[in-house]
Protein backbone atom coordinates (compact mmCIF):
# COMPACT_ATOMS: atom_id res chain seq x y z
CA UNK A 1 144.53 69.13 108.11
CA UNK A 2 143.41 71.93 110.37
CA UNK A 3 141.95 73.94 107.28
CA UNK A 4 140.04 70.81 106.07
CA UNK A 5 138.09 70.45 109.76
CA UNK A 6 137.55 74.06 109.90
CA UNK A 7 136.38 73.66 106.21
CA UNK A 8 133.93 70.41 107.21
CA UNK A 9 133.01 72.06 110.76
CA UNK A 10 131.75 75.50 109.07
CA UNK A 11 129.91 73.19 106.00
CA UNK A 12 128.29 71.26 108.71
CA UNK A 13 126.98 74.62 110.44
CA UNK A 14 125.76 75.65 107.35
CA UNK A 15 123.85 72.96 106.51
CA UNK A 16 122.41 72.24 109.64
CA UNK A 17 121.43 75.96 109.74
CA UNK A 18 119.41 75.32 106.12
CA UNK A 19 117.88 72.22 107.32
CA UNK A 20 116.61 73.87 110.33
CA UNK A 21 115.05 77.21 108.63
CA UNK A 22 113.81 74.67 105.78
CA UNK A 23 111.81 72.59 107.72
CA UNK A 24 111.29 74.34 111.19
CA UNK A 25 110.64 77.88 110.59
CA UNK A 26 107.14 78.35 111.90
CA UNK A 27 105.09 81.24 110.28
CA UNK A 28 101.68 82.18 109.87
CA UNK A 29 99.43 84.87 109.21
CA UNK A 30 96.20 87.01 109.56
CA UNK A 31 94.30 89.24 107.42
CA UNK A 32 91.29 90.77 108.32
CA UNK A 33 89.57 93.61 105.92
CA UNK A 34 86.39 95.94 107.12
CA UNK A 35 83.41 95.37 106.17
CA UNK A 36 79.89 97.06 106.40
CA UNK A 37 78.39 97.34 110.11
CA UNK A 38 81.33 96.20 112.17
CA UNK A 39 82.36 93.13 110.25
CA UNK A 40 85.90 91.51 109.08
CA UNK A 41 86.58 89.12 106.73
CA UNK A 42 89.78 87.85 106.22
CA UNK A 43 91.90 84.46 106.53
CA UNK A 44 94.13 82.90 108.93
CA UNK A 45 96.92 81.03 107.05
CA UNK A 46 99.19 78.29 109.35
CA UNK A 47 101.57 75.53 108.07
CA UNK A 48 99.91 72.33 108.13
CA UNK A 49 102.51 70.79 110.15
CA UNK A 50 102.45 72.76 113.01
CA UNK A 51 98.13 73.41 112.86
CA UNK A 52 98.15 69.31 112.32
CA UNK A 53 100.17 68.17 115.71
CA UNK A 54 98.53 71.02 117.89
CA UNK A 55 94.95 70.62 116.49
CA UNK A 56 94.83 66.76 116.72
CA UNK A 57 94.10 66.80 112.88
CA UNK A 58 96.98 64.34 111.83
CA UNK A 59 95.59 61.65 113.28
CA UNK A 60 97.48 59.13 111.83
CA UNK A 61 100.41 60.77 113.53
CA UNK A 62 102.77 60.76 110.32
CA UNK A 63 103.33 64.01 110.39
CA UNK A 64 102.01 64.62 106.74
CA UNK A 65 98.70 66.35 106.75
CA UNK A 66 96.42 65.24 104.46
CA UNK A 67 93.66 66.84 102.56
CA UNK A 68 91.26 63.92 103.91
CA UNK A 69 92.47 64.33 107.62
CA UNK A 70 91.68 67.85 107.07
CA UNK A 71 88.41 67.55 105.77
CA UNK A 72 87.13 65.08 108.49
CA UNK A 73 88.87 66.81 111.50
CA UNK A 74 87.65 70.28 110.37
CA UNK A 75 85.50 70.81 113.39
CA UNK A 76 88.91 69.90 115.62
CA UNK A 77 90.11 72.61 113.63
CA UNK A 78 87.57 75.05 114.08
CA UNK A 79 87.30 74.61 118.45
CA UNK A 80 91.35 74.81 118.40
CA UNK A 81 91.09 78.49 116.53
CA UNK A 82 88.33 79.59 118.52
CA UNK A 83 90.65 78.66 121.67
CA UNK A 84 93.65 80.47 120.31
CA UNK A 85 92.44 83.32 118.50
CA UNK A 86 90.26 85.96 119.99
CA UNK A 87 88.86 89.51 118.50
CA UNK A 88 87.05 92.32 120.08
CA UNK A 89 86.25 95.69 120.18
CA UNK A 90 87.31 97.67 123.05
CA UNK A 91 85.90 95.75 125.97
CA UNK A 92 83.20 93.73 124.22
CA UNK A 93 84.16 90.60 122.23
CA UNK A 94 83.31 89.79 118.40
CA UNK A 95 82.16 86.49 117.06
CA UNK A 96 84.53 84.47 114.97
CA UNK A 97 83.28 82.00 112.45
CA UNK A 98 85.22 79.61 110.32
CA UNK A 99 85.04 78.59 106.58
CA UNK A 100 86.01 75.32 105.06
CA UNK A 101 89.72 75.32 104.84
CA UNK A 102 91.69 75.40 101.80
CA UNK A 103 95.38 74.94 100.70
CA UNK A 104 97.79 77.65 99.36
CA UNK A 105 101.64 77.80 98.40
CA UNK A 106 103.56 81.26 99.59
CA UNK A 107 107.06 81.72 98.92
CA UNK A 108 106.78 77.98 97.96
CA UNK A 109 105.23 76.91 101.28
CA UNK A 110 102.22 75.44 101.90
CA UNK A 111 99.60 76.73 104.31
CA UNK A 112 96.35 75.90 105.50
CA UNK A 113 94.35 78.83 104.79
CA UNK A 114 91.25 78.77 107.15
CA UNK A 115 88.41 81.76 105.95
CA UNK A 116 87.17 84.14 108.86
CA UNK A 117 84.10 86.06 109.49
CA UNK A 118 84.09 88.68 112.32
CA UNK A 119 80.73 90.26 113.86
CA UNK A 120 81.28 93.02 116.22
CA UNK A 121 78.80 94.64 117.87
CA UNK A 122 80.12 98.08 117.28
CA UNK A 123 82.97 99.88 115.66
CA UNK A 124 85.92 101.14 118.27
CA UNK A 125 89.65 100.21 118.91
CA UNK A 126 90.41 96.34 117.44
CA UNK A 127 91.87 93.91 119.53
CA UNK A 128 93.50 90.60 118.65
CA UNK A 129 95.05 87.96 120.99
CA UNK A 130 96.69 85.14 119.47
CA UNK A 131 98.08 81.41 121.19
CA UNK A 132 98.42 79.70 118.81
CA UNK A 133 101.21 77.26 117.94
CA UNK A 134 103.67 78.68 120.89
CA UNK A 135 103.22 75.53 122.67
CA UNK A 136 104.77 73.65 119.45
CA UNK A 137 107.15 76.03 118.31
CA UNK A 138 108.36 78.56 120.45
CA UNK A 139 109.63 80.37 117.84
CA UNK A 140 106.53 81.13 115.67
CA UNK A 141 105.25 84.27 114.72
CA UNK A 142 101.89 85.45 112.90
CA UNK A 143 102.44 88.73 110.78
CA UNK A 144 98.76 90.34 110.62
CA UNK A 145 97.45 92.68 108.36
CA UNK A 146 94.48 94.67 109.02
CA UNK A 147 92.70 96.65 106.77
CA UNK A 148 90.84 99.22 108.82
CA UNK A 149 87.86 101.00 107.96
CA UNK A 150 88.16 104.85 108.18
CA UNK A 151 86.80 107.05 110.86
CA UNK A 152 83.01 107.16 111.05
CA UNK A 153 82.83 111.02 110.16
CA UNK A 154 85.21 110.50 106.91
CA UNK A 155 82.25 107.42 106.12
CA UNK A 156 79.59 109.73 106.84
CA UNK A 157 80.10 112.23 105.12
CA UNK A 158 81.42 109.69 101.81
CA UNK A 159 77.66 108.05 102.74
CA UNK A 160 76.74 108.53 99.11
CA UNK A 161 79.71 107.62 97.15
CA UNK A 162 79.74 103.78 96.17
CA UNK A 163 81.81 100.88 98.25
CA UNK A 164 84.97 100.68 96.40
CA UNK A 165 85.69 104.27 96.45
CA UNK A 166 85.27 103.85 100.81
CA UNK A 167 87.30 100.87 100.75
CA UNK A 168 89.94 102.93 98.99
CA UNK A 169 89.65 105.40 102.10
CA UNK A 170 90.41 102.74 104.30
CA UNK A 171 94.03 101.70 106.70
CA UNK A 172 96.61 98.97 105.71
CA UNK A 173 98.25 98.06 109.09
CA UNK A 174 100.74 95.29 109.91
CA UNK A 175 102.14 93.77 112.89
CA UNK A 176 103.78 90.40 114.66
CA UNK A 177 103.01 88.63 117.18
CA UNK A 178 105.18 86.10 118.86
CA UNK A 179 105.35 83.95 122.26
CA UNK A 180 106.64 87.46 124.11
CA UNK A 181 104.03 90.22 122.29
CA UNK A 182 100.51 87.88 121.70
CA UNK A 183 98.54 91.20 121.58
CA UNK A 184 97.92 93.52 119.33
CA UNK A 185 95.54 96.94 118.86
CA UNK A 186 94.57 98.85 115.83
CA UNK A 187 92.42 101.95 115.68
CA UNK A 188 91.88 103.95 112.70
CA UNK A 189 91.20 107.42 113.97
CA UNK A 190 95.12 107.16 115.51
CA UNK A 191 96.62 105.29 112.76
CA UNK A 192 98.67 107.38 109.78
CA UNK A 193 99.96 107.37 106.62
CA UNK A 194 103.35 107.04 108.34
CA UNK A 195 102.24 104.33 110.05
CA UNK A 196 101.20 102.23 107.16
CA UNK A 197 104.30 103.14 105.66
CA UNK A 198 106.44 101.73 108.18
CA UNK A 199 104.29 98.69 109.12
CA UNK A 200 104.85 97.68 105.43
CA UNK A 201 108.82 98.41 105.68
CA UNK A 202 108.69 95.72 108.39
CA UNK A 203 106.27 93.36 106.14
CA UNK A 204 109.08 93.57 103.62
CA UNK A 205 112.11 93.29 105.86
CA UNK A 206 110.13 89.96 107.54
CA UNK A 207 109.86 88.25 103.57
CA UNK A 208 113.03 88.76 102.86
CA UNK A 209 113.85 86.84 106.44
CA UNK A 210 111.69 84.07 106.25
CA UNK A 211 112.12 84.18 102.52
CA UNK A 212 114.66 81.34 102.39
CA UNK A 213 115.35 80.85 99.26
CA UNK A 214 115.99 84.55 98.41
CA UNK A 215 118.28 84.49 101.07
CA UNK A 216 120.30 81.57 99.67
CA UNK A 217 120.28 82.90 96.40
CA UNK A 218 122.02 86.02 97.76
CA UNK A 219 124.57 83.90 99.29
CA UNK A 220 125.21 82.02 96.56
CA UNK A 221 125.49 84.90 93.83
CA UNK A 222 128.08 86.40 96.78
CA UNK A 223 129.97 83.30 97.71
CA UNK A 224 132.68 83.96 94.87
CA UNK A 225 132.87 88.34 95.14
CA UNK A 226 136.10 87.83 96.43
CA UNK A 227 137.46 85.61 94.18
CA UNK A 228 139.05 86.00 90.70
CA UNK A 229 138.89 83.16 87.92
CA UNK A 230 142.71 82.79 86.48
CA UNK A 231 143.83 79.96 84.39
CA UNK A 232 140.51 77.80 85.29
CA UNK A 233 140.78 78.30 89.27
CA UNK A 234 139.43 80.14 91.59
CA UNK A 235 141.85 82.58 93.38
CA UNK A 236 142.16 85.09 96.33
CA UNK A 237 140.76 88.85 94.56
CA UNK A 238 143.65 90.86 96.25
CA UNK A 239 141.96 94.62 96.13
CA UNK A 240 139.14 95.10 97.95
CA UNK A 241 137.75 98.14 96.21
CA UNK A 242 137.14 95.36 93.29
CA UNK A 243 135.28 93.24 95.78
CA UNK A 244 133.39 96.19 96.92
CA UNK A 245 132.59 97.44 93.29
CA UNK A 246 131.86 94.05 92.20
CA UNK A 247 129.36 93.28 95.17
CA UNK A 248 127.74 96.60 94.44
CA UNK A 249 127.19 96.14 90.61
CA UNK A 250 125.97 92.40 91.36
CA UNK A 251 123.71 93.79 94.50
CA UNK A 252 122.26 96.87 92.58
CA UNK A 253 121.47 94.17 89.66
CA UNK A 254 119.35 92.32 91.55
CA UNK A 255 117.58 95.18 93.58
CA UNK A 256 116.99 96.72 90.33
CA UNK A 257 115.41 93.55 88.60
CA UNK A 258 113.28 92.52 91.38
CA UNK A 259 112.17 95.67 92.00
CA UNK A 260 111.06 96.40 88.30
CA UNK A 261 109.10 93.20 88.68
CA UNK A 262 107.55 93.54 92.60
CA UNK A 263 106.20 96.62 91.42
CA UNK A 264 104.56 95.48 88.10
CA UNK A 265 103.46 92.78 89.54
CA UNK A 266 101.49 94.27 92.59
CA UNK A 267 100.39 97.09 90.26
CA UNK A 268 98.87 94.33 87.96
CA UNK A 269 100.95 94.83 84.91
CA UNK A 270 102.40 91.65 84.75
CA UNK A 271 100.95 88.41 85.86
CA UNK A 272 102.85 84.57 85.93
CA UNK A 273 101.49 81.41 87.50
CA UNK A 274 102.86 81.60 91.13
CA UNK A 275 103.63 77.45 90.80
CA UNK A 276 106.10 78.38 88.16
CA UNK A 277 107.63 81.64 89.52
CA UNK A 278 107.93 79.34 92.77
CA UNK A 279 110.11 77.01 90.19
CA UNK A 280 111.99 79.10 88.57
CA UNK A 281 113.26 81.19 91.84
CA UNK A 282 114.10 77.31 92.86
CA UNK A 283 116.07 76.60 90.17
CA UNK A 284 117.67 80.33 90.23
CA UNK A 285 119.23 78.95 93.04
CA UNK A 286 120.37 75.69 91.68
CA UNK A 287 121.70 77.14 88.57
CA UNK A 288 123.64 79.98 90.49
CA UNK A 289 125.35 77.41 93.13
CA UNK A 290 126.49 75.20 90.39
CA UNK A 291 128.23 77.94 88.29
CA UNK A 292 130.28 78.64 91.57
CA UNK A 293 131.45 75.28 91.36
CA UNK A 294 131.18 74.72 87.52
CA UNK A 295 131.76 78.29 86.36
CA UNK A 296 130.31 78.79 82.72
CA UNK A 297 129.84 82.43 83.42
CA UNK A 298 132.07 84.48 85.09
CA UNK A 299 130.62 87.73 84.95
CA UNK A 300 127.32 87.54 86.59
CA UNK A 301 125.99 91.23 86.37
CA UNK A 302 123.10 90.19 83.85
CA UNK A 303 122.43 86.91 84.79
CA UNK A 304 121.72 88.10 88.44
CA UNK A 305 119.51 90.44 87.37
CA UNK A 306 117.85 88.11 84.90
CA UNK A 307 117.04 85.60 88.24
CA UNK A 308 116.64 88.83 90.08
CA UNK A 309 112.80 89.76 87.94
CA UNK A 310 111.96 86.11 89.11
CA UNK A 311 112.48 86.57 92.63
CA UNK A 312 111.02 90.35 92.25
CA UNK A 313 107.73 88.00 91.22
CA UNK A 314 107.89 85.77 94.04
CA UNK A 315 107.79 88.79 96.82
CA UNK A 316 104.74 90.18 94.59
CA UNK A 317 102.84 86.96 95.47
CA UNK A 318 103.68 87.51 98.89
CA UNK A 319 102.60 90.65 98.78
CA UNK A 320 99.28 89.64 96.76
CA UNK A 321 98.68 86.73 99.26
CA UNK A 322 98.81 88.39 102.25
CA UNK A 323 95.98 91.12 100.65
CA UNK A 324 97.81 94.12 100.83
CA UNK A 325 95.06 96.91 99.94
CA UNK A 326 94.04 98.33 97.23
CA UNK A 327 94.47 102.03 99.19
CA UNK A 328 97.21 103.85 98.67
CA UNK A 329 98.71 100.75 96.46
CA UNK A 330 101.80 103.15 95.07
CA UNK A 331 102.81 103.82 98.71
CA UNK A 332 102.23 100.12 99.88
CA UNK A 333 104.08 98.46 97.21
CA UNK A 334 107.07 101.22 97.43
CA UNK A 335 107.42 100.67 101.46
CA UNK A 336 107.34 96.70 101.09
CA UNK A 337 110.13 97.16 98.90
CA UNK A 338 111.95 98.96 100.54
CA UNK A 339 111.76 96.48 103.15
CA UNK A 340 112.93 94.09 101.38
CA UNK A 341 116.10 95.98 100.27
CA UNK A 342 116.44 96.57 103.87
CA UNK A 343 116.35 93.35 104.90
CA UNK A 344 118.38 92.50 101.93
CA UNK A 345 121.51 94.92 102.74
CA UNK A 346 121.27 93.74 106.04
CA UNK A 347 122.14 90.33 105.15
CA UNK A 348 124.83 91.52 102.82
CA UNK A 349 126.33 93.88 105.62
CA UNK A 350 126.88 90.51 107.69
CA UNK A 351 128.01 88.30 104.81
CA UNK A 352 130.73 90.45 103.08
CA UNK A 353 133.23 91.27 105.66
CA UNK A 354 132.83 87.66 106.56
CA UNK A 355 133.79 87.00 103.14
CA UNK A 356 136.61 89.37 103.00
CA UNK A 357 138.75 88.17 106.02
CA UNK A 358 137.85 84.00 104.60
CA UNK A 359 139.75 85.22 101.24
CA UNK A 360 143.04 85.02 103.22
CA UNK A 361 143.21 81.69 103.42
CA UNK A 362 143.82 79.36 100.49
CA UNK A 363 140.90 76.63 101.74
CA UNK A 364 138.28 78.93 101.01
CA UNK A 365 138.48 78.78 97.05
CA UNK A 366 139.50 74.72 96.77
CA UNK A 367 137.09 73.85 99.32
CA UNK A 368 134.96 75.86 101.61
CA UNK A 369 133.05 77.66 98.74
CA UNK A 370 132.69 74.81 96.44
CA UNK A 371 131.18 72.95 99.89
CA UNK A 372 128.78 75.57 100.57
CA UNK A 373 127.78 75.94 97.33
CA UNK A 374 127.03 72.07 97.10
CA UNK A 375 125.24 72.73 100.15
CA UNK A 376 122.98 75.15 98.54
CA UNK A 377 122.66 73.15 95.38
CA UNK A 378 121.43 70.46 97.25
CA UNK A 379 119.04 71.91 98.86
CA UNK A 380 117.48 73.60 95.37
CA UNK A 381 117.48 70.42 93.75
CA UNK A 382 114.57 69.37 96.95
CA UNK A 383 113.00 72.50 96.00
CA UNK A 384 112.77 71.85 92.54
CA UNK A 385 111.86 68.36 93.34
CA UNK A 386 108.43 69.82 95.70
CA UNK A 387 108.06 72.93 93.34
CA UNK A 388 107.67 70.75 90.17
């Protein structure tokens, strides 16, 4: 009796935890690129549920934002942007104007992506303050990406080469702002090559964070490490160095996969619909939380890293979508993956010693991981539901 609350009392945390990062994680973000004679252009991308409650633009108040609400509250829009966001140039301010709006899915979520044009009146240190959405959701961040243009000597003296070979001279630069750090500065004549590097270490380490489904998929592939499949149960695996091997083969097969296909995918190898990476990743999921339950295959070294060049697709559309630069695109690609794999290990340093001390008890193989794993399952099916 005590094992089966403990079991329903851990499933409800669980699922109350995926509800709440499915449906309440607020994100957005920011990319601005240099232009000729101190201008930006660039997009800021919010989720339409938070941008339609604080904006006034769901004006039905149903809490689905629709295309038409969009369209006919743009200028609402447009004065609630110009409120929150603000650019300038050392001390003197730049003018901000809007585009219409469009729609776009990342990671499977969609965003209301808002075009931006920046006018400064001269080139210097670039400042952005951001408001937006605290008052909603305390909790939101905006990840921006600036692409800076190089130091005025360096463009000088490049005067007579052609405008793609100076864009490829300019700074990729990343930061996040939340309700405790709404300011930000970027200045190209102090910003380095090791600074790109690790701004885009933190860009990947973020995706794999808000990256939900990834995350889930980890857990799932994971959930049975430490269990052994004898005479069609699950049972306790009693060594540990098996664990420990087997979490490193099934870890290093999905690294490996999504790795190979992040970086063929950025580099413009490879290219797949987004809508049906989005899909398949989904279904990854589903497929992977069912075998725990339903086990067809047991040994799930190349099926991991089968699911694992999906998902290695679905952080190169992040990485596409937020307009990571076409400068230094070997370096870029190779620090937002290793970001990832960052933020990836750190999820499995959390989740396996967990897992080793709840192979002890007998509840965890009859019930706990066949709950959690319905858990997940259910959620993928609603993903594969939207996604479809």
């Amino acid at each position: 009796m005590k094992a089966l609350v403990v079991t329903l009392f851990l499933s409800l945390l669980v699922m109350n935890a995926c509800v709440v990062n499915a449906h309440e994680l607020s994100s957005g973000y920011l990319t601005l690129n240099a232009g000729e004679e101190n201008t930006y252009s660039g997009e800021l991308l919010l989720k339409p549920d938070d941008i339609g409650q604080v904006a006034g633009l769901d004006t039905n108040g149903d809490g689905a934002l629709t295309w038409g609400e969009i369209h006919q509250n743009q200028p609402l829009l447009e004065s609630y942007i110009a409120k929150v966001l603000s650019i300038r140039v050392d001390d003197s301010p730049c003018q901000i104007n809007l585009s219409m709006p469009n729609i776009r899915s990342i990671s499977g979520d969609s965003y209301l992506v808002s075009p931006i044009q920046v006018m400064c009146e001269s080139g210097g240190t670039l400042g952005i303050h951001y408001d937006g959405i605290f008052e909603h959701s305390p909790t939101h961040k905006l990840l921006v990406n600036v692409n800076l243009a190089d130091q005025p000597e360096n463009r000088s003296q490049e005067s007579s080469q052609d405008s793609s070979q100076n864009t490829s001279d300019n700074t990729s630069v990343t930061s996040v702002l939340d309700t405790d750090n709404r300011s930000v500065t970027f200045d190209a004549s102090t910003t380095s090559l090791t600074a790109l590097f690790i701004s885009l270490v933190y860009e990947g380490v973020w995706h794999i964070f808000i990256g939900i489904d990834h995350i889930l998929f980890l857990v799932a592939t994971l959930l049975t490490v430490n269990l052994v499949r004898e005479h069609k149960q699950w049972q306790k695996e009693p060594s540990t160095s098996r664990i420990l091997k087997h979490t490193v083969i099934l870890v290093s097969a999905f690294t490996l996969a999504h790795s190979i296909t992040l970086t063929a995918t950025a580099l413009n190898f490879i290219a797949l619909d987004s809508r049906l990476v989005e899909l398949g990743i989904a279904i990854s999921v589903l497929l992977t939380a069912l075998n725990n339950i339903y086990p067809l295959i047991v040994r799930l070294g190349i099926i991991t890293f089968a699911f694992g060049l999906l998902h290695g697709m679905g952080f190169a559309s992040v990485f596409a979508d937020l307009n990571a630069q076409s400068n230094n695109l070997v370096l870029s690609v190779a620090a937002f993956n290793i970001g990832v794999e960052v933020g990836q290990l750190a999820i499995v340093a959390v989740l396996l010693p967990l897992l080793l001390w709840l192979r002890h008890f007998a509840f965890y193989a009859k019930t706990l991981m066949p709950l959690l794993s319905s858990v997940i399952a259910i959620i993928a099916i609603n993903w594969t539901i939207q996604r479809w």
